[in-house]
Protein backbone atom coordinates (compact mmCIF):
# COMPACT_ATOMS: atom_id res chain seq x y z
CA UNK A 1 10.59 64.00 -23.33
CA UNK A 2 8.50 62.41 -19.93
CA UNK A 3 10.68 63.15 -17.01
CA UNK A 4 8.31 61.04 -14.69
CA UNK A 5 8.32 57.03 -14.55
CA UNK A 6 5.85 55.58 -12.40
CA UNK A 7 7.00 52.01 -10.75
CA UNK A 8 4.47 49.32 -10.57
CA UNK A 9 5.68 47.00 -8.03
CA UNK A 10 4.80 42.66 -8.49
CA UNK A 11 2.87 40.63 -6.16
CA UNK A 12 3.37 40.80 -2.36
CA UNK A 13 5.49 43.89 -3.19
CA UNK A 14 5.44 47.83 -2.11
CA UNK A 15 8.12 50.77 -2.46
CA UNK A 16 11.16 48.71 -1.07
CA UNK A 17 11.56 47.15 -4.40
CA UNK A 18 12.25 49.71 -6.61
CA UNK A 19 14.75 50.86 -4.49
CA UNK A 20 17.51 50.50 -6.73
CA UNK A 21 15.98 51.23 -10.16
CA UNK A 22 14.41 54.71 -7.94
CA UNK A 23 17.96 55.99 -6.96
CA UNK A 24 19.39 54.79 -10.73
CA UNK A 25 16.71 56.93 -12.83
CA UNK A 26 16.80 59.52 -10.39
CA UNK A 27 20.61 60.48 -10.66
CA UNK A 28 19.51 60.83 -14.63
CA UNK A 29 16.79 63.16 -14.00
CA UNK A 30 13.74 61.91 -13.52
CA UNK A 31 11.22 62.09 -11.32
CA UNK A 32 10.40 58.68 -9.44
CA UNK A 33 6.61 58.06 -8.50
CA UNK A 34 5.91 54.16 -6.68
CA UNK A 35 2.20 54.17 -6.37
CA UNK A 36 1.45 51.21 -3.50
CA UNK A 37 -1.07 48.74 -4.74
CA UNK A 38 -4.38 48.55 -2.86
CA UNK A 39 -4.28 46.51 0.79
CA UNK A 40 -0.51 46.62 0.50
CA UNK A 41 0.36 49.58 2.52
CA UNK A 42 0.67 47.37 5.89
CA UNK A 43 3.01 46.15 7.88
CA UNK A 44 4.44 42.69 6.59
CA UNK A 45 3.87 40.81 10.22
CA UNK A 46 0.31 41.85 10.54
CA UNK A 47 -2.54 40.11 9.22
CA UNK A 48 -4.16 41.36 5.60
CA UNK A 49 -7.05 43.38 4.97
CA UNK A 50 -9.85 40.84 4.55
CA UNK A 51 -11.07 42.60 1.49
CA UNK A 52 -7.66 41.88 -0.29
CA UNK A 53 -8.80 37.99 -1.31
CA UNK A 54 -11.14 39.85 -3.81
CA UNK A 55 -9.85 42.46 -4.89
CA UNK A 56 -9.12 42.28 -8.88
CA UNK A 57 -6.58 43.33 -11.53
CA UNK A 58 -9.18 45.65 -12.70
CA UNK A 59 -9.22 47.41 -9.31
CA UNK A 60 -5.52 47.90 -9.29
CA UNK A 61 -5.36 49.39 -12.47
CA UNK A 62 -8.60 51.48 -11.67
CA UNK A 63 -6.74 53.21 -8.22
CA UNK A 64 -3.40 53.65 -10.84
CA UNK A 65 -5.30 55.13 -13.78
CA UNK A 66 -6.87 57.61 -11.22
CA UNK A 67 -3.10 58.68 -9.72
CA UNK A 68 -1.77 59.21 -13.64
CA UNK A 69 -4.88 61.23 -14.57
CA UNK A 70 -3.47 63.63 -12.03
CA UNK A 71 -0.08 63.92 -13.18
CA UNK A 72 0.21 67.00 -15.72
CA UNK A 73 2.75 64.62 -18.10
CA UNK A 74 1.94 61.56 -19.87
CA UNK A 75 4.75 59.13 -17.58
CA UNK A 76 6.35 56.29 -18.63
CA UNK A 77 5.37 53.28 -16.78
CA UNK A 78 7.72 50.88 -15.77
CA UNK A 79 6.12 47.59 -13.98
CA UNK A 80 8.11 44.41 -12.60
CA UNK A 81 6.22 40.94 -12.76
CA UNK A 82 2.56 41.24 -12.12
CA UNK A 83 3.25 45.58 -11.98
CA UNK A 84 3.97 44.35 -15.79
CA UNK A 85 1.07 43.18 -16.70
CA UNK A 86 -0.41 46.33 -14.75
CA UNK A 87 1.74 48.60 -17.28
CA UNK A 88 0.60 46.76 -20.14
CA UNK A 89 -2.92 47.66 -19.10
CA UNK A 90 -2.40 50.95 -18.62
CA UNK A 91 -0.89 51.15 -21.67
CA UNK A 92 -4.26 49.79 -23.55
CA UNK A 93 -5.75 52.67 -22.20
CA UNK A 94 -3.45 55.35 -23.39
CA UNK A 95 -1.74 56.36 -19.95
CA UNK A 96 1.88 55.85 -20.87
CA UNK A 97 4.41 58.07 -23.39
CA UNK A 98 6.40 54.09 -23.18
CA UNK A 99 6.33 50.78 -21.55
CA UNK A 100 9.15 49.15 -19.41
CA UNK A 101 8.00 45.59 -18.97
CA UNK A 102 10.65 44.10 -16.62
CA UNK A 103 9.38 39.53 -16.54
CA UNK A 104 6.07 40.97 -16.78
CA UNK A 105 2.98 38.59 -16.09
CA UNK A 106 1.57 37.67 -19.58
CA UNK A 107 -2.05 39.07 -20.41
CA UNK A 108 -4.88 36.87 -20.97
CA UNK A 109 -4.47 34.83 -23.72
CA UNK A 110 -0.64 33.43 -23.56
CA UNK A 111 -0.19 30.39 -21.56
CA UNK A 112 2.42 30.95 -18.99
CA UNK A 113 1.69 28.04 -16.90
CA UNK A 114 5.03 26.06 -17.16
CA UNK A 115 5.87 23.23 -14.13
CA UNK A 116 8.33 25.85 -12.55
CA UNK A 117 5.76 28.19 -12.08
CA UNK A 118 3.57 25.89 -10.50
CA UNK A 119 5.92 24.85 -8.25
CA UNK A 120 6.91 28.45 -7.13
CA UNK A 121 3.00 28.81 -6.25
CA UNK A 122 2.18 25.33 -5.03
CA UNK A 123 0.81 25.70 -1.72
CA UNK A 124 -1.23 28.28 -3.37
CA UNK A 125 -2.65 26.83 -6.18
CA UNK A 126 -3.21 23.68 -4.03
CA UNK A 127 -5.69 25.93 -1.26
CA UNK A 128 -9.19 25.74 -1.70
CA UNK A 129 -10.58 28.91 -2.75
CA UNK A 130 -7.17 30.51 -2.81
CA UNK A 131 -9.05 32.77 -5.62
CA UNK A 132 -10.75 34.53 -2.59
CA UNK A 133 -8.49 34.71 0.20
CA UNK A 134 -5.50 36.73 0.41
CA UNK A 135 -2.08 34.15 -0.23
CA UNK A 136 1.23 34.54 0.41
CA UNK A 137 4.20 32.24 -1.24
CA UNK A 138 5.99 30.19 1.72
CA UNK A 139 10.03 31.38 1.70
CA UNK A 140 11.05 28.51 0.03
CA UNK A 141 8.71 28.74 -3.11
CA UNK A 142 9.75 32.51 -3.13
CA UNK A 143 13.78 31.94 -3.30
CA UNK A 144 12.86 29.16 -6.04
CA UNK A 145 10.81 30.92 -8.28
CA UNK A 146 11.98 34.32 -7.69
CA UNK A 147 15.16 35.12 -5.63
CA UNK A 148 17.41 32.26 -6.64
CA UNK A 149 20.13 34.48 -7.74
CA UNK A 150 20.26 36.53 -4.33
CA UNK A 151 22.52 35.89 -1.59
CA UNK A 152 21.16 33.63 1.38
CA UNK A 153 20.93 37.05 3.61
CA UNK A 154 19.40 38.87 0.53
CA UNK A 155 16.56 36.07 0.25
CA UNK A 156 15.85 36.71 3.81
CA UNK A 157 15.69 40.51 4.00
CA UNK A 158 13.32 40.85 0.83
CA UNK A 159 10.93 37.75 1.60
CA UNK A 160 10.40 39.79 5.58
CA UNK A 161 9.00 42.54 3.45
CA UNK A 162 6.78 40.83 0.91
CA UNK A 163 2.98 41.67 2.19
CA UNK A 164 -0.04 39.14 1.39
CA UNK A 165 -1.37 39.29 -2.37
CA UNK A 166 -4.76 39.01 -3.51
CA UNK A 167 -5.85 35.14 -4.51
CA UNK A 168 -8.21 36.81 -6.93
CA UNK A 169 -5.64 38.09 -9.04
CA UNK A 170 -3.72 34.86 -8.99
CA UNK A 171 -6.31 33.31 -10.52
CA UNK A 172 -6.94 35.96 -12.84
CA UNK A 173 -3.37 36.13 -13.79
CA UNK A 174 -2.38 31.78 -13.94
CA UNK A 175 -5.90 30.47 -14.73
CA UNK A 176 -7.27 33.57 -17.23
CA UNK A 177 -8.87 30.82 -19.19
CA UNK A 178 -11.34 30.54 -16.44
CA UNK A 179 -12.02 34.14 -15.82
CA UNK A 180 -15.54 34.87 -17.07
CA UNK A 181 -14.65 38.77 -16.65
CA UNK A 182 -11.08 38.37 -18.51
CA UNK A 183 -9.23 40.88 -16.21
CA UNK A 184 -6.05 40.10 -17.83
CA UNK A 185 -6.81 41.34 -21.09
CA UNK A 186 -5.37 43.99 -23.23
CA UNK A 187 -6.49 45.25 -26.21
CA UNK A 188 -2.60 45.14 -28.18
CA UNK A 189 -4.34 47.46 -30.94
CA UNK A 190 -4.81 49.95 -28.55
CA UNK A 191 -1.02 49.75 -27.25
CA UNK A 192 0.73 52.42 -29.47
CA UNK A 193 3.13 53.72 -27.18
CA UNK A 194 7.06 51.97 -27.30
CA UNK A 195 7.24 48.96 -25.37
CA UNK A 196 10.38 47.34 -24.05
CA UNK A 197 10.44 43.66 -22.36
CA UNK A 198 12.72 42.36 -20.38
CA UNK A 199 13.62 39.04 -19.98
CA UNK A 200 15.81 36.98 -17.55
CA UNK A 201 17.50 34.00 -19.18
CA UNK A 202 17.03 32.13 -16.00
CA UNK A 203 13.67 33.20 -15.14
CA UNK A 204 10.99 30.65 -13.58
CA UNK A 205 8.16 32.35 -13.60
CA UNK A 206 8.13 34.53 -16.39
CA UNK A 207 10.42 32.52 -19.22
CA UNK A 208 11.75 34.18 -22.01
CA UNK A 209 9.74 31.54 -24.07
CA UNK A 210 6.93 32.94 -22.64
CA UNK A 211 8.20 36.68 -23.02
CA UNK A 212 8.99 36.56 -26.52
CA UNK A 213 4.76 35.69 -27.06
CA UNK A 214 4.50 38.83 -25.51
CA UNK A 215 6.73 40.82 -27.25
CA UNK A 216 4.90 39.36 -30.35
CA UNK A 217 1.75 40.53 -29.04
CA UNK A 218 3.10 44.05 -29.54
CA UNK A 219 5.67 43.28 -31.97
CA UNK A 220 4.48 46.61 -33.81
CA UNK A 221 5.89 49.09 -30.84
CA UNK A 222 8.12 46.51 -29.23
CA UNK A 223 11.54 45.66 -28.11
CA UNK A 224 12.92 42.27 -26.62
CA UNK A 225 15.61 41.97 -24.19
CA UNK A 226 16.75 38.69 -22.95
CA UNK A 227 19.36 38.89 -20.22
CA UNK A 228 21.42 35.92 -19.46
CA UNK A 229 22.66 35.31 -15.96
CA UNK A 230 19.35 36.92 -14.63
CA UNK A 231 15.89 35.41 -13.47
CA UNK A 232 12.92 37.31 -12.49
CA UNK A 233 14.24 39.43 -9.28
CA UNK A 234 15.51 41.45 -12.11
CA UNK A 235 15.29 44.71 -10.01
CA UNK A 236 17.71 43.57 -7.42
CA UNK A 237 19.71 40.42 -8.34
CA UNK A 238 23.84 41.06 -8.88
CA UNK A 239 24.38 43.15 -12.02
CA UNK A 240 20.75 44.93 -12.32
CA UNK A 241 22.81 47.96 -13.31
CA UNK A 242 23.35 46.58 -16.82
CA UNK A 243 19.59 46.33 -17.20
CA UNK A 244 18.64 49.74 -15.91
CA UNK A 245 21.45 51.05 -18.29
CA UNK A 246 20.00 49.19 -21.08
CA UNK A 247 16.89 50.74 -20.00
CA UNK A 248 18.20 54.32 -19.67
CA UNK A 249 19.47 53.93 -23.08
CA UNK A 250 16.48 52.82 -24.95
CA UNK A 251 14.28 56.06 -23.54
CA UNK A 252 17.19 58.23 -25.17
CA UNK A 253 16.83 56.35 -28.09
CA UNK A 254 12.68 55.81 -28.64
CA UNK A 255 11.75 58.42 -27.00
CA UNK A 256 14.45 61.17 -28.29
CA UNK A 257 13.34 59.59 -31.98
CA UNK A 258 9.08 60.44 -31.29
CA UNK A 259 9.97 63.98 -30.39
CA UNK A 260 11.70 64.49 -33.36
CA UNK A 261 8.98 62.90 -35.53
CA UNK A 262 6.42 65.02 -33.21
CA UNK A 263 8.73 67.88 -34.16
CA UNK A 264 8.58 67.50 -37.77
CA UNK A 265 4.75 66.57 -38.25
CA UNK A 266 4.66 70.02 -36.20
CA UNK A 267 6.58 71.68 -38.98
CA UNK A 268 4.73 70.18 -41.99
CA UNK A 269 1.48 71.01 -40.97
């Protein structure tokens, strides 16, 4: 069995949040690793790397294909929100031993575009050009759409940490249908590995409604999880610890069950 998960953080995001799901795993064994995306390394207060407006989905999961080529293990990746759709990416291109989807983004082709989500991104989506120019969510649209279930000091202490995100992967992420180079898409033929999604009952970005079409798309590897009492801060709103236990649970079950079919194909040939 993988002993390594790599942690693909969401938008704005960086190693602060996997903080809880990093100390959880690594009591049970394994080995951690929280690549940071691309332009996010910086501090929160300070203005963002101009380049960062541009940069694509495809260049993310270029710079994370490059650190798991290194690894001597095939991990399993584990992404929250957009780090989902990362994961499921990664996945098409034979990188992970399983998939942890935790309200992943959906890939090109499902329409997640519900009036919640649009209103969690509004002064976004609303900016001309926002597709090349690094965008932030204001604090309000974040607790709405993302941190609702936190306590007030909670909201405050993750939203001082969230870093600028690239407008050219909000676009390529909400508006795929416009894409002419269809970043978002993955190739479910090519996803063979388990797959486990995660849904929050009370999610507004990522609905289950929307997560079950996603779960569908790999319904041949796939597992669906809907939470209730949870929305899309999954990795640190109250009672997380029943998801990563859920989680922790699953690997001993999938991925116990492919190493003893590995084991027996071994033994008949």
């Amino acid at each position: 069995m993988s002993k390594i998960i790599v942690m693909i953080h969401g938008m704005c995001g960086g190693l602060w949040c996997w903080e809880n799901y990093k100390n959880f795993f690594e009591k049970k064994g394994y080995r951690c690793i929280i690549p940071t995306l691309r332009f996010h390394d910086i501090d929160p207060s300070e203005p963002p790397n101009p380049q960062l407006g541009t940069t694509s989905l495809l260049d993310y999961a270029e710079d994370l294909e490059k650190g798991i080529r290194k690894l001597d293990v095939t991990p399993i990746i584990m992404g929250h929100s957009m780090g989902g759709l990362l994961a499921q990416i990664l996945g098409s291109r034979g990188m992970a031993k399983a998939l942890v989807l935790l309200t992943p983004a959906s890939p090109h082709g499902i329409m997640s575009l519900r009036l919640s989500a649009i209103r969690g991104f509004w002064s976004i989506l609303t900016k001309w050009a926002f597709w090349r120019k690094p965008i932030r969510q204001t604090f309000c649209e974040a607790v709405y759409s993302m941190m609702h279930l936190l306590t007030a000091e909670e909201q405050k202490k993750s939203f001082e940490q969230f870093v600028y995100e690239s407008g050219r992967v909000v676009f390529e992420i909400g508006c795929w249908f416009f894409d002419s180079r269809g970043a978002a898409k993955v190739d479910e033929s090519k996803v063979t590995c388990p797959v486990l999604i995660i849904a929050g009952a009370d999610d507004r970005i990522t609905p289950p409604s929307v997560l079950r079409k996603v779960a569908d798309k790999y319904r041949a590897v796939s597992t669906f999880m809907e939470f209730p009492n949870h929305a899309h801060w999954v990795i640190g709103e109250p009672g997380w610890q029943e998801i990563a236990e859920y989680i922790y649970d699953w690997f001993n079950q999938v991925l116990t069950e492919g190493t003893k079919a590995d084991e027996i194909s071994k033994t008949h040939n």
